[in-house]
N, C-alpha and C. Protein backbone atom coordinates (compact mmCIF):
# COMPACT_ATOMS: atom_id res chain seq x y z
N UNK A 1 65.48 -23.13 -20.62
CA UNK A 1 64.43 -23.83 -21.37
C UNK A 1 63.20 -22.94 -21.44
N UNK A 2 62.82 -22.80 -22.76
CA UNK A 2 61.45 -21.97 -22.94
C UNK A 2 60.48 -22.56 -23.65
N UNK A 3 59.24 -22.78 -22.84
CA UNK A 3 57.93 -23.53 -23.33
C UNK A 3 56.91 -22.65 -23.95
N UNK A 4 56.51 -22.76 -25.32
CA UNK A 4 55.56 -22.12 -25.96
C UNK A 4 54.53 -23.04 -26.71
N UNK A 5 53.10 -22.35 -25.76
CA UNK A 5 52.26 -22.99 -26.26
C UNK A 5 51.30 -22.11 -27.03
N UNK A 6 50.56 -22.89 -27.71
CA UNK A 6 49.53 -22.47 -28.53
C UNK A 6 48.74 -23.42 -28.86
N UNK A 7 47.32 -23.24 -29.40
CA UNK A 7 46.35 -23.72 -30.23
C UNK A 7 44.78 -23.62 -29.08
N UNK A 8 44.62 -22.84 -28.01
CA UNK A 8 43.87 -22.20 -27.46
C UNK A 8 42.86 -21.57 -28.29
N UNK A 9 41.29 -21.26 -27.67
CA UNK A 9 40.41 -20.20 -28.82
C UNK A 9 38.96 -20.76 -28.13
N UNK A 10 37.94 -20.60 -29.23
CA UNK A 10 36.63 -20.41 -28.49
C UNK A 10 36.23 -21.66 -29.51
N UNK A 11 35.06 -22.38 -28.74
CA UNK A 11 34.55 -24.04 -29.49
C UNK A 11 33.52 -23.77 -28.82
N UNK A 12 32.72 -24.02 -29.26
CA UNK A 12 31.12 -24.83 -29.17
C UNK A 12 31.27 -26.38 -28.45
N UNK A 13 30.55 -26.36 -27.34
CA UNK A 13 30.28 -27.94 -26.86
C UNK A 13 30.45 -28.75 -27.94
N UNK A 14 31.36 -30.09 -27.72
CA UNK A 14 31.33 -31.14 -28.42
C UNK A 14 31.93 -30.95 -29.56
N UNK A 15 33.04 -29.65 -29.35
CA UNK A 15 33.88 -29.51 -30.34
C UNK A 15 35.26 -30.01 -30.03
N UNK A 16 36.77 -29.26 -30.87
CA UNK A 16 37.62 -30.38 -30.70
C UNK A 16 38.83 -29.05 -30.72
N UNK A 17 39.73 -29.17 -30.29
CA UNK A 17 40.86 -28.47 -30.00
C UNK A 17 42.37 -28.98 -30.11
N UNK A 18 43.32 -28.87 -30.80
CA UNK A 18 44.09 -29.46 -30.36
C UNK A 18 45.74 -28.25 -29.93
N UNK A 19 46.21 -28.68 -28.67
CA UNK A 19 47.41 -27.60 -28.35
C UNK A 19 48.36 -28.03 -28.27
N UNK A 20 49.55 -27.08 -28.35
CA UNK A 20 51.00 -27.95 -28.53
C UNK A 20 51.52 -27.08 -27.69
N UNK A 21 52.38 -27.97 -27.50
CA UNK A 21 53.82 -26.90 -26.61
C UNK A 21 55.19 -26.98 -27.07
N UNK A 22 55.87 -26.50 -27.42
CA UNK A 22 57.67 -26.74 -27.69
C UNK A 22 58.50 -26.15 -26.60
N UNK A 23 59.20 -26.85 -26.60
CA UNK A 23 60.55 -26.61 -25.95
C UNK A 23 61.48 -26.37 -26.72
N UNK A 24 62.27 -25.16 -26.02
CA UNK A 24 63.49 -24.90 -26.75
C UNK A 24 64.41 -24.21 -25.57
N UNK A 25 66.10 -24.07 -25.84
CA UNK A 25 66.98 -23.70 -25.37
C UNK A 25 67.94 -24.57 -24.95
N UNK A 26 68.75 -24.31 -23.99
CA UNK A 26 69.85 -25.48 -23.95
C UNK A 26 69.57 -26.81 -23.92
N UNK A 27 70.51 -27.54 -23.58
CA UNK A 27 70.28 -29.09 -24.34
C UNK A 27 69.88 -29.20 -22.84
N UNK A 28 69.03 -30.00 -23.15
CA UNK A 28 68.25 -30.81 -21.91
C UNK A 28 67.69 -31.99 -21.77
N UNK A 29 67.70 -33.03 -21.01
CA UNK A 29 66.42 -34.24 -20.95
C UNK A 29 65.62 -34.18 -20.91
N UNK A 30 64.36 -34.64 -21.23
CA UNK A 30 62.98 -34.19 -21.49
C UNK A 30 62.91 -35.89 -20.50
N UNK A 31 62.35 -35.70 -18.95
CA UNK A 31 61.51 -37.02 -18.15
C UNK A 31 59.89 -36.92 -18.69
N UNK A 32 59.48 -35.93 -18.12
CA UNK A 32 57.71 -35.87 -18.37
C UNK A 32 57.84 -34.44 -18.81
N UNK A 33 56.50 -34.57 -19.75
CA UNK A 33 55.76 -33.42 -20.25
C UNK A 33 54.20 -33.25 -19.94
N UNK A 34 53.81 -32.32 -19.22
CA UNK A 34 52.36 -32.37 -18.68
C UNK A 34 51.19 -31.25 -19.17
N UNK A 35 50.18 -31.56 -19.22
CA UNK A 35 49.52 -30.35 -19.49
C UNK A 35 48.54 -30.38 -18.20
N UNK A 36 48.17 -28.89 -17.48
CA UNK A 36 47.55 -28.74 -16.65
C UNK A 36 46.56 -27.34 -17.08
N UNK A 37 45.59 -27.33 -16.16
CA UNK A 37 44.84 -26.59 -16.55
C UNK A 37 44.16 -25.68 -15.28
N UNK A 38 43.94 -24.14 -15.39
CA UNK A 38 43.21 -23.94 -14.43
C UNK A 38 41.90 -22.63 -14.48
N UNK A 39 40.74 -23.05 -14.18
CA UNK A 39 39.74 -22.27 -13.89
C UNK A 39 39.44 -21.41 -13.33
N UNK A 40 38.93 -20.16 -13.85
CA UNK A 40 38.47 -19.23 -13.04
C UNK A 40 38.24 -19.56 -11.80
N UNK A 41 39.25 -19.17 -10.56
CA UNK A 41 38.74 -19.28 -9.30
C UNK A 41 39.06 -20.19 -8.84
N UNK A 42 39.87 -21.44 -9.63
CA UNK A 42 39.96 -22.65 -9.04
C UNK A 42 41.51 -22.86 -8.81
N UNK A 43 41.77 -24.21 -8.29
CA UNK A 43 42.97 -24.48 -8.70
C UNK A 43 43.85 -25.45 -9.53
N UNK A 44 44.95 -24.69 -10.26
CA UNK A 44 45.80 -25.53 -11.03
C UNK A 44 45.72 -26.98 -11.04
N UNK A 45 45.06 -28.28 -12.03
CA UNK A 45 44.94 -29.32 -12.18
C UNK A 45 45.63 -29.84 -13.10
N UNK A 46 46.34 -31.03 -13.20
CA UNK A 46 46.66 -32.04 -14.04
C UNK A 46 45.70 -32.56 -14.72
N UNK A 47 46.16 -32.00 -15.99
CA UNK A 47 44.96 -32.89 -17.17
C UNK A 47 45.75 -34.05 -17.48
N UNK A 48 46.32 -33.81 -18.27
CA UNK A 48 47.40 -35.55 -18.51
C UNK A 48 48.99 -35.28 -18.42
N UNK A 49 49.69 -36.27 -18.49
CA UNK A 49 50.92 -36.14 -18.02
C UNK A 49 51.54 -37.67 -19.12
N UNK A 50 52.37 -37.08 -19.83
CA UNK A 50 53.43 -38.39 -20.75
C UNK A 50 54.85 -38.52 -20.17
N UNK A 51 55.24 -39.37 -19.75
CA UNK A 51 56.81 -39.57 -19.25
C UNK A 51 57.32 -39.88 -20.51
N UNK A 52 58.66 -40.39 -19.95
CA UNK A 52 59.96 -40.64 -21.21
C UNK A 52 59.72 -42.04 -22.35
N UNK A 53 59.42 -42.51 -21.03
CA UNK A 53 59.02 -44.21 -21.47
C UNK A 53 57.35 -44.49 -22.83
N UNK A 54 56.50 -43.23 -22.51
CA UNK A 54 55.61 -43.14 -23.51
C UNK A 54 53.99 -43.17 -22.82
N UNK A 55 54.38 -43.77 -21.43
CA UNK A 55 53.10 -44.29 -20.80
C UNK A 55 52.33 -42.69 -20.36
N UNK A 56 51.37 -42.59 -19.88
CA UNK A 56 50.35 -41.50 -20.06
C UNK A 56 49.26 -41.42 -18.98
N UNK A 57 49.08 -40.16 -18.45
CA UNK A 57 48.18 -40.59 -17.34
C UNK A 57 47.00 -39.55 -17.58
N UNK A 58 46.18 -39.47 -17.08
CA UNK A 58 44.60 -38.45 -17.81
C UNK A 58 43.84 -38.15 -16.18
N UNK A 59 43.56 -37.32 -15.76
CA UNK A 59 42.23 -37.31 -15.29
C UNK A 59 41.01 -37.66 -15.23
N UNK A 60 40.41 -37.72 -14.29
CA UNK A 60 39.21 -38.79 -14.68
C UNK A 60 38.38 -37.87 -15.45
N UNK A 61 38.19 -36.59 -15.51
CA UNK A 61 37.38 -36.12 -16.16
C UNK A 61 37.56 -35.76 -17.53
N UNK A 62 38.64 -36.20 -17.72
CA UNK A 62 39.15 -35.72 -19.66
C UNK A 62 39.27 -37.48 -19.98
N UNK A 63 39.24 -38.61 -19.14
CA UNK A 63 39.71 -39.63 -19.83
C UNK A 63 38.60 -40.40 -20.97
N UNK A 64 38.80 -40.58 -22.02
CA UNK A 64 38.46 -40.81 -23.16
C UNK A 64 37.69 -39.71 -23.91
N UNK A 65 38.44 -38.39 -23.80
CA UNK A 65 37.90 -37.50 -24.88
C UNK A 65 39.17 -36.61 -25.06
N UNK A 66 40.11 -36.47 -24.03
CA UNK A 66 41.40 -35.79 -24.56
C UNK A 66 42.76 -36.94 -24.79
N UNK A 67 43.80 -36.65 -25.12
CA UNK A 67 45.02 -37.32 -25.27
C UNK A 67 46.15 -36.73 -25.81
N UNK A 68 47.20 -37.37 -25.01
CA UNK A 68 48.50 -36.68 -25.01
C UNK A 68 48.72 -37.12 -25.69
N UNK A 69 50.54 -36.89 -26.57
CA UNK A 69 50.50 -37.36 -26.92
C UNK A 69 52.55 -36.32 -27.63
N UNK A 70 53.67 -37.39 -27.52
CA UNK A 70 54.58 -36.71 -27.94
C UNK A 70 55.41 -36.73 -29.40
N UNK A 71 56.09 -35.91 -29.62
CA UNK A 71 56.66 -35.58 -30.81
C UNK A 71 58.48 -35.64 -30.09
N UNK A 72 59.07 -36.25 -29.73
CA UNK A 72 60.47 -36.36 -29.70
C UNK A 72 61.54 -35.71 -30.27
N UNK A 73 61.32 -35.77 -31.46
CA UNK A 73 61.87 -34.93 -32.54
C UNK A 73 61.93 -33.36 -32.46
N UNK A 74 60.81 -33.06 -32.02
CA UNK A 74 60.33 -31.87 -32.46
C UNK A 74 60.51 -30.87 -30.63
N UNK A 75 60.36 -32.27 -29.61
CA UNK A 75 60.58 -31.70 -28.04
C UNK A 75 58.76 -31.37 -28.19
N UNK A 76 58.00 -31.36 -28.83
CA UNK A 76 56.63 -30.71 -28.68
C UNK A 76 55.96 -32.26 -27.74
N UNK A 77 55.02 -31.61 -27.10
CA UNK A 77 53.87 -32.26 -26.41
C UNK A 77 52.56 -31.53 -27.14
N UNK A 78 51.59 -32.19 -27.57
CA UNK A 78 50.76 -32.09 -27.83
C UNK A 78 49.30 -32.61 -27.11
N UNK A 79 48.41 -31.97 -27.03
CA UNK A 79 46.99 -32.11 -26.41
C UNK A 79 45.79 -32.10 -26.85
N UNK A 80 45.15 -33.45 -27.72
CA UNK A 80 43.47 -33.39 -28.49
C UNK A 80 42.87 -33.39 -27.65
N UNK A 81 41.86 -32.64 -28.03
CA UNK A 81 41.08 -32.45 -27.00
C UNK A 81 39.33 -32.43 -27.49
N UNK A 82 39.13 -33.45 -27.18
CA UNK A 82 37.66 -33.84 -28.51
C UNK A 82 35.88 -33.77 -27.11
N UNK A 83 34.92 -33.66 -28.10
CA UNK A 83 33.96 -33.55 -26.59
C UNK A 83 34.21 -32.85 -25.88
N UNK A 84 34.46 -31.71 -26.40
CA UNK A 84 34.67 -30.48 -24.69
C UNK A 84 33.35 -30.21 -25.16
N UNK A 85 33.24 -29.85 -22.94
CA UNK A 85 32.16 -29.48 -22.42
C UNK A 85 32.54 -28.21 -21.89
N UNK A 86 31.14 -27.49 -21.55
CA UNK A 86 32.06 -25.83 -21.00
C UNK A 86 32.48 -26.00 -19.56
N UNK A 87 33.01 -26.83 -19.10
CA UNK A 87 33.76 -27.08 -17.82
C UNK A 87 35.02 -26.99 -18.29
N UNK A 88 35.14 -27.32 -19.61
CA UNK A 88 36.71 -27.56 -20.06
C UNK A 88 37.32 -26.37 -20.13
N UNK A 89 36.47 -25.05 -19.87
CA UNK A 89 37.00 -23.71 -19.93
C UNK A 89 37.68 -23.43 -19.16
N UNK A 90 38.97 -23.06 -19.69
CA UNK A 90 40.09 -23.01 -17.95
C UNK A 90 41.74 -22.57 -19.04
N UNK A 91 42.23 -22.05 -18.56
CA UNK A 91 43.94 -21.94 -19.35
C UNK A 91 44.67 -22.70 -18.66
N UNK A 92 45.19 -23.60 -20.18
CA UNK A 92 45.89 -24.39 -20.40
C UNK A 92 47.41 -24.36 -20.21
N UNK A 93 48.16 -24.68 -19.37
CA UNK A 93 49.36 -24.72 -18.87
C UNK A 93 50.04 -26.09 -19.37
N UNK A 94 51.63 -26.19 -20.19
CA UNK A 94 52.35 -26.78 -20.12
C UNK A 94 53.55 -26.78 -19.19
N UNK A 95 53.72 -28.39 -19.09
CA UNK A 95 55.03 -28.25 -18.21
C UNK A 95 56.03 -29.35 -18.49
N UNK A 96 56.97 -28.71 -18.40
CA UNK A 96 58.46 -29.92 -18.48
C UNK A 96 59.12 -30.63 -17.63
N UNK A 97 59.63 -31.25 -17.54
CA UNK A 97 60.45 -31.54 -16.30
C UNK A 97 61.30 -32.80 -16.71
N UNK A 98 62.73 -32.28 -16.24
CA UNK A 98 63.98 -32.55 -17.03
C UNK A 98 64.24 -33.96 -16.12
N UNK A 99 65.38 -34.32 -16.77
CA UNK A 99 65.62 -35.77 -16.05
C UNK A 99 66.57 -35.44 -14.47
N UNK A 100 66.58 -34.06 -14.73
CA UNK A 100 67.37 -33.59 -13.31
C UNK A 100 66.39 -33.26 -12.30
N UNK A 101 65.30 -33.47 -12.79
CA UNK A 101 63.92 -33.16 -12.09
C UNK A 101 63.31 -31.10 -12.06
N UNK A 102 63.91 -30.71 -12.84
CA UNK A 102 64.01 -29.53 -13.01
C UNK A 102 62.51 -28.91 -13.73
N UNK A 103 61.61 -28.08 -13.49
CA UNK A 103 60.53 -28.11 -13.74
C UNK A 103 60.53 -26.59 -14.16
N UNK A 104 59.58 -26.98 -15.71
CA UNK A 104 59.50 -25.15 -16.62
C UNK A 104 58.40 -25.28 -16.88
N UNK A 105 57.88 -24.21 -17.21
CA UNK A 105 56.05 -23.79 -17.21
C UNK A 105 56.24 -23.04 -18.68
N UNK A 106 55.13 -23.18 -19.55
CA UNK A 106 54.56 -22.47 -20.92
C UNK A 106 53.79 -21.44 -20.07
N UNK A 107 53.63 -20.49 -20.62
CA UNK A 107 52.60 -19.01 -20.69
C UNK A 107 50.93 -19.61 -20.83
N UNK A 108 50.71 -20.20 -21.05
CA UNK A 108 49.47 -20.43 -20.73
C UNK A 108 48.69 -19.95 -22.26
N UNK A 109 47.51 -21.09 -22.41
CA UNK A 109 46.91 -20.31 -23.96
C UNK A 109 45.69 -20.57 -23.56
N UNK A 110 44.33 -19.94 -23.31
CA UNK A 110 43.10 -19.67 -22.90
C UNK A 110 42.05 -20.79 -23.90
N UNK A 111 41.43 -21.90 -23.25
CA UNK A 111 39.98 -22.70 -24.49
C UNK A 111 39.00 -22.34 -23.28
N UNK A 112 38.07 -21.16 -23.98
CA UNK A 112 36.82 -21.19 -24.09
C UNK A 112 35.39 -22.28 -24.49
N UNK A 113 35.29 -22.95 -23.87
CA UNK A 113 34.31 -23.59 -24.57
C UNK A 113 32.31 -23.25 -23.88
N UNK A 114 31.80 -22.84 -25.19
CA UNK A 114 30.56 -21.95 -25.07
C UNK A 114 29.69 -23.35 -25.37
N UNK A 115 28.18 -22.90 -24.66
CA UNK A 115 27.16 -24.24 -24.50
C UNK A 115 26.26 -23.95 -25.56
């Protein structure tokens, strides 16, 4: 299974972003799809997380300005991301994890956000 993400780049406070991830390669179950994020210096965090069933979980610090959000069809997870502040600066990590509990990571795509 190979996760590719994109839609990373540079925003102005109180701008809006949105990133995707796809999955592709052998046939697989898709349980949860997550996006995490991590900061210069810091460590790897859970921004939101969508299971199979549809339900959705956020961080307290992205909740009501980002949202997950899936494409089934397509295996993509997607991430709006509206009201970023320059805290939100950090690379963006997707992740999969199969119904075997089997867990794959995207390459990571860099949001800059400048004040």
């Amino acid at each position: 299974v190979q996760l590719q993400a994109s839609g990373g780049g540079v925003v102005q406070a109180w701008g809006s972003l949105r990133l995707s991830c796809t999955a592709s390669g052998s046939a697989f179950s898709i349980k949860a799809m997550a996006w995490y994020r991590q900061a210069a210096g810091e460590e790897r965090e859970l921004v939101a997380m969508m299971g199979s069933g549809g339900t959705s979980n956020y961080a307290d610090s992205v909740k009501g300005r980002f949202t997950i959000s899936r494409d089934n069809a397509k295996n993509t997870v997607y991430l709006q991301m509206n009201s970023l502040k320059p805290e939100d600066t950090a690379t963006y990590y997707c992740k999969l994890q199969t119904a075997s509990w089997v867990e794959y990571w995207g390459q990571g795509t860099q949001v800059t956000v400048s004040s």
